[in-house]
C-alpha atoms as a PDB file:
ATOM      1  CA  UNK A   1     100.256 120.153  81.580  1.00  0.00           C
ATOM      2  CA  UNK A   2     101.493 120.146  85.045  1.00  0.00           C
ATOM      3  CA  UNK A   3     104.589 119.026  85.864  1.00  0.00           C
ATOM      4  CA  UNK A   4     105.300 117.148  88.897  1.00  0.00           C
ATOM      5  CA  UNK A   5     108.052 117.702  91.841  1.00  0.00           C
ATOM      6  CA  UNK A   6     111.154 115.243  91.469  1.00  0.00           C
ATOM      7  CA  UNK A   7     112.318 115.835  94.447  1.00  0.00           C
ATOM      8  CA  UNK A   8     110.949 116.121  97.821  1.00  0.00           C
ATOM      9  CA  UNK A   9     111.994 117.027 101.354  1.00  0.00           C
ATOM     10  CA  UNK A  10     110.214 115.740 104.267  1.00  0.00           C
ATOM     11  CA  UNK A  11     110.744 116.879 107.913  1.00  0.00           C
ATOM     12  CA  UNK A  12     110.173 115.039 110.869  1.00  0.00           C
ATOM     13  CA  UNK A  13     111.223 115.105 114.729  1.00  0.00           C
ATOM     14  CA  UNK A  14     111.602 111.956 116.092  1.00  0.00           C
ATOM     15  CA  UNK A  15     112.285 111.485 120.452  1.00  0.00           C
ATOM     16  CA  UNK A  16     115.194 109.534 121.352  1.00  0.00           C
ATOM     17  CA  UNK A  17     114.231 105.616 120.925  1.00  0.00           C
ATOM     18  CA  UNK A  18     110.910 106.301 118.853  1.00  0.00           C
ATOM     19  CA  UNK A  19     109.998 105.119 115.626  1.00  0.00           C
ATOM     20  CA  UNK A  20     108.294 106.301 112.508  1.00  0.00           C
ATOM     21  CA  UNK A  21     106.967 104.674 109.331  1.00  0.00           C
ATOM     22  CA  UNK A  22     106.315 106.654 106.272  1.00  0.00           C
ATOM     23  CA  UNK A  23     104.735 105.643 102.564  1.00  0.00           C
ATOM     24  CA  UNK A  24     105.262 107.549  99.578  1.00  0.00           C
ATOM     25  CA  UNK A  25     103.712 106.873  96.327  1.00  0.00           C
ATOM     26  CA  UNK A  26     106.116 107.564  92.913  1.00  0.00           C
ATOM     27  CA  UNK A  27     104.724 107.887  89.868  1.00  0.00           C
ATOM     28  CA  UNK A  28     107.027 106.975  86.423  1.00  0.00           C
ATOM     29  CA  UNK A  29     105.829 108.036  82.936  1.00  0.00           C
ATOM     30  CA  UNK A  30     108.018 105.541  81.458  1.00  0.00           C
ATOM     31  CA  UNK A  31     110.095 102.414  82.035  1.00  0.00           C
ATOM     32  CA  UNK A  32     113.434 102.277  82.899  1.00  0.00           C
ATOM     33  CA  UNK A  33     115.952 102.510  85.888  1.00  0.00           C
ATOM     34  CA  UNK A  34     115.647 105.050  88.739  1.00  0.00           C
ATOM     35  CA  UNK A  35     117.683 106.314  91.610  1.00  0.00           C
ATOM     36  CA  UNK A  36     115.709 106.797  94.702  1.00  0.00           C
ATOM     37  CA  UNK A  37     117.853 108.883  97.632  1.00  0.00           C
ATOM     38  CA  UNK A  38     117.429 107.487 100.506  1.00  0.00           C
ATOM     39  CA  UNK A  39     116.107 109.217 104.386  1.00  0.00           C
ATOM     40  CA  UNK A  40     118.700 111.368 106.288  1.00  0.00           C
ATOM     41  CA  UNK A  41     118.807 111.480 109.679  1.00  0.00           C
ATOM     42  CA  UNK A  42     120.663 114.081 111.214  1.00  0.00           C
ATOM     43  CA  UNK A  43     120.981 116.340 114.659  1.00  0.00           C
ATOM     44  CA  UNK A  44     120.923 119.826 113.930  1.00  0.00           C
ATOM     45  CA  UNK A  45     122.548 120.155 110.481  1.00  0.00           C
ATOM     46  CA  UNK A  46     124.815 117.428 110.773  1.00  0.00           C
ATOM     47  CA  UNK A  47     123.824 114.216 108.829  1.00  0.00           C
ATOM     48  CA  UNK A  48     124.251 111.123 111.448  1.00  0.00           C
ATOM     49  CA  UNK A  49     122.958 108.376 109.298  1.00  0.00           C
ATOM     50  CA  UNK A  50     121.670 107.677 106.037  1.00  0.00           C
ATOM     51  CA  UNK A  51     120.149 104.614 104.199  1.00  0.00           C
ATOM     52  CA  UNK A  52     121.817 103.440 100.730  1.00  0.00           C
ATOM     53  CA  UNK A  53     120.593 104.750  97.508  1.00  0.00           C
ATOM     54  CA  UNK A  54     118.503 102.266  95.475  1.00  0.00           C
ATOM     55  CA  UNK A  55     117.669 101.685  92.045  1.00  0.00           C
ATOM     56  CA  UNK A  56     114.075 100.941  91.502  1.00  0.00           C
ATOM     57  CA  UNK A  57     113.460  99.192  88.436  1.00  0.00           C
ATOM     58  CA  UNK A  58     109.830 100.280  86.923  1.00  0.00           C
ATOM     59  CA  UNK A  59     108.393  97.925  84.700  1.00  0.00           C
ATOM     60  CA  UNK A  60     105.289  98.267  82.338  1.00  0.00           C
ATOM     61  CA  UNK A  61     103.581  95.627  84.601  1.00  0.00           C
ATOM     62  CA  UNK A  62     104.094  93.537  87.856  1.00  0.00           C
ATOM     63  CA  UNK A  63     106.425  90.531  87.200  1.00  0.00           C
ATOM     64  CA  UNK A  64     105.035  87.590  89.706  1.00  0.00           C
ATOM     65  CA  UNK A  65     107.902  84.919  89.354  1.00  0.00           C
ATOM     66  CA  UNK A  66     106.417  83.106  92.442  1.00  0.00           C
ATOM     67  CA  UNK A  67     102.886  82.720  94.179  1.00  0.00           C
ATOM     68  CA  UNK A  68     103.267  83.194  97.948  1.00  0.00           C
ATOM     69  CA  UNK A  69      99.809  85.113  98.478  1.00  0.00           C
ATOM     70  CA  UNK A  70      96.457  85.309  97.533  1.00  0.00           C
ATOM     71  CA  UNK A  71      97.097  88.708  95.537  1.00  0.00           C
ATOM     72  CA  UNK A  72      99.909  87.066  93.380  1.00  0.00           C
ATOM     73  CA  UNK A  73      97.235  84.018  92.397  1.00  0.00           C
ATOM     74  CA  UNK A  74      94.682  86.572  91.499  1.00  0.00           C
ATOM     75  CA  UNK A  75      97.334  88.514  89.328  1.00  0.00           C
ATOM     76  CA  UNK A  76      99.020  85.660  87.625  1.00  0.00           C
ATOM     77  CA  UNK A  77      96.566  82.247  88.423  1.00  0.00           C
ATOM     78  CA  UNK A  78      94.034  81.257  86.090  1.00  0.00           C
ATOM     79  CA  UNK A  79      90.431  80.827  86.995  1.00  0.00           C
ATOM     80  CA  UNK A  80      90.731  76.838  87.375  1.00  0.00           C
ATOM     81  CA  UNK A  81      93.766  78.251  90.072  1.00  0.00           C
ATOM     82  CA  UNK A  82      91.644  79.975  91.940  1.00  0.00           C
ATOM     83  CA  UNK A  83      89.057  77.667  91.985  1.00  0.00           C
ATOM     84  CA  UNK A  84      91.323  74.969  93.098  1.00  0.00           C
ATOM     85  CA  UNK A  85      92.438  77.453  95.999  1.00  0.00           C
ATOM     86  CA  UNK A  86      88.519  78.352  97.135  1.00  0.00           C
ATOM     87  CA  UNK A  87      88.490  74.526  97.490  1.00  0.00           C
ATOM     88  CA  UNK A  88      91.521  73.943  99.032  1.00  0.00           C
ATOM     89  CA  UNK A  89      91.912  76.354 101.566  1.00  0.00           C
ATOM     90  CA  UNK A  90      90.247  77.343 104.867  1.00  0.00           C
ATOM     91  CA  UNK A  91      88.243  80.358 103.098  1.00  0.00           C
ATOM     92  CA  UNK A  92      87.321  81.910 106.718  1.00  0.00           C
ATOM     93  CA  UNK A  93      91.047  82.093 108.385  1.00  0.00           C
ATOM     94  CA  UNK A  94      93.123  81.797 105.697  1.00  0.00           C
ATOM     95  CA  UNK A  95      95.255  85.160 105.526  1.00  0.00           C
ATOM     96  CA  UNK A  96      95.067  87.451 102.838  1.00  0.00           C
ATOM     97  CA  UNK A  97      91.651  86.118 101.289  1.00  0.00           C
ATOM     98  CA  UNK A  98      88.703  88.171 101.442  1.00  0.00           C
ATOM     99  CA  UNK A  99      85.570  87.753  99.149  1.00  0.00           C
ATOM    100  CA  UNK A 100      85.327  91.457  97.744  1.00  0.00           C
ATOM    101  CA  UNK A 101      88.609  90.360  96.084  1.00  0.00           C
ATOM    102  CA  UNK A 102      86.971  88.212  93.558  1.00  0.00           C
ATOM    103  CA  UNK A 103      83.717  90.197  92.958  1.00  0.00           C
ATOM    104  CA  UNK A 104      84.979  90.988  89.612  1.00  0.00           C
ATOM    105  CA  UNK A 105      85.193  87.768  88.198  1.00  0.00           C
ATOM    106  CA  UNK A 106      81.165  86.542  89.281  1.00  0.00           C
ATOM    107  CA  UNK A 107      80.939  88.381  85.983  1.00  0.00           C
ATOM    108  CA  UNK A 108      82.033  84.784  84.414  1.00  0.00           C
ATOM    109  CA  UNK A 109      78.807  82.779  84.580  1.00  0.00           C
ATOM    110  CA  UNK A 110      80.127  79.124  84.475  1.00  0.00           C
ATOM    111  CA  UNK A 111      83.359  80.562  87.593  1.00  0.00           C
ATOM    112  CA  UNK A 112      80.076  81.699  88.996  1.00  0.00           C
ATOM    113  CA  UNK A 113      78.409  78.472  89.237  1.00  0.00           C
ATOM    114  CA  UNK A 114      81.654  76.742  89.985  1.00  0.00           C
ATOM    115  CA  UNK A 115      82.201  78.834  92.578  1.00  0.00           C
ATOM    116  CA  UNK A 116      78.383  78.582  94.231  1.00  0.00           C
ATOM    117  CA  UNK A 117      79.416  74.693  94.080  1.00  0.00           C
ATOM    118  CA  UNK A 118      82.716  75.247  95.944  1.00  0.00           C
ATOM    119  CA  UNK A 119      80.616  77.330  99.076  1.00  0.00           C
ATOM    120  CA  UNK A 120      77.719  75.143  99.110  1.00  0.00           C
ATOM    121  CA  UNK A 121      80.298  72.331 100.017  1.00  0.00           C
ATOM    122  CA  UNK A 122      81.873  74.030 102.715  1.00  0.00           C
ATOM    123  CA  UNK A 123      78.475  75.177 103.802  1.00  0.00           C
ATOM    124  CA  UNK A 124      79.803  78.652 103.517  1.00  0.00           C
ATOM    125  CA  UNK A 125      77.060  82.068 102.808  1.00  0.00           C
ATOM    126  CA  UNK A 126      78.528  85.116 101.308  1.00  0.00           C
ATOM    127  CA  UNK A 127      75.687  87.353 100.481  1.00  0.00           C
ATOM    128  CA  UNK A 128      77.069  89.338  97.080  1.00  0.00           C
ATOM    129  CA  UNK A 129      78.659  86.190  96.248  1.00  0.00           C
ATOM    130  CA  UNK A 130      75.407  84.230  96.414  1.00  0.00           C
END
């Protein structure tokens, strides 16, 4: 078995009044509570500023406790939820909605046919969909 690094150093040189974003990606074997040190910034060796340490709380699996996107409904909705959203909504602009995100569940025969109702009414074509 390989074992992972638990901690990691990261390097950067920023210019004066520039910005940089950075994602990492943790991985926990188990559930629990977590300190995560925050990013340094220093000149030379001398540590200027600093952010303050968290706690990340890792879970088994994602908690929604309220739906504010399209993700969240597809995580904790039911199929009649979604349905009532493909009706509801303005499929083309609404943010966060794309097709390929409900691919999986064409699987469903009678959510197929619902759905196939749902975009014949709005007059909209979505070629794997149809």
């Amino acid at each position: 078995m390989r074992k992972t690094k638990e901690v990691g150093s990261q390097y950067l040189e920023l210019q004066p009044y520039s910005t940089r974003r950075e994602q990492f990606e943790f991985y926990f074997p188990e559930t629990g509570q977590f300190s995560h040190f925050p990013s340094n910034v220093s000149i030379g060796s001398k540590v200027t500023a600093k952010g303050a340490q968290n706690i990340l709380n890792v879970e088994h699996s994602k908690t929604i406790t309220s739906i504010k996107s399209f993700d969240d409904l597809l995580e904790a909705g039911t199929k009649e939820d979604i349905l009532e959203f493909l009706s509801s909504k303005d499929l083309v602009n609404e943010a966060g909605f794309s097709f390929n995100k409900i691919y999986f569940l064409m699987k469903d025969k009678d959510f197929w046919l619902k759905t196939i109702d749902i975009l014949r009414t709005k007059r909209i074509f979505e070629a794997t969909i149809w």
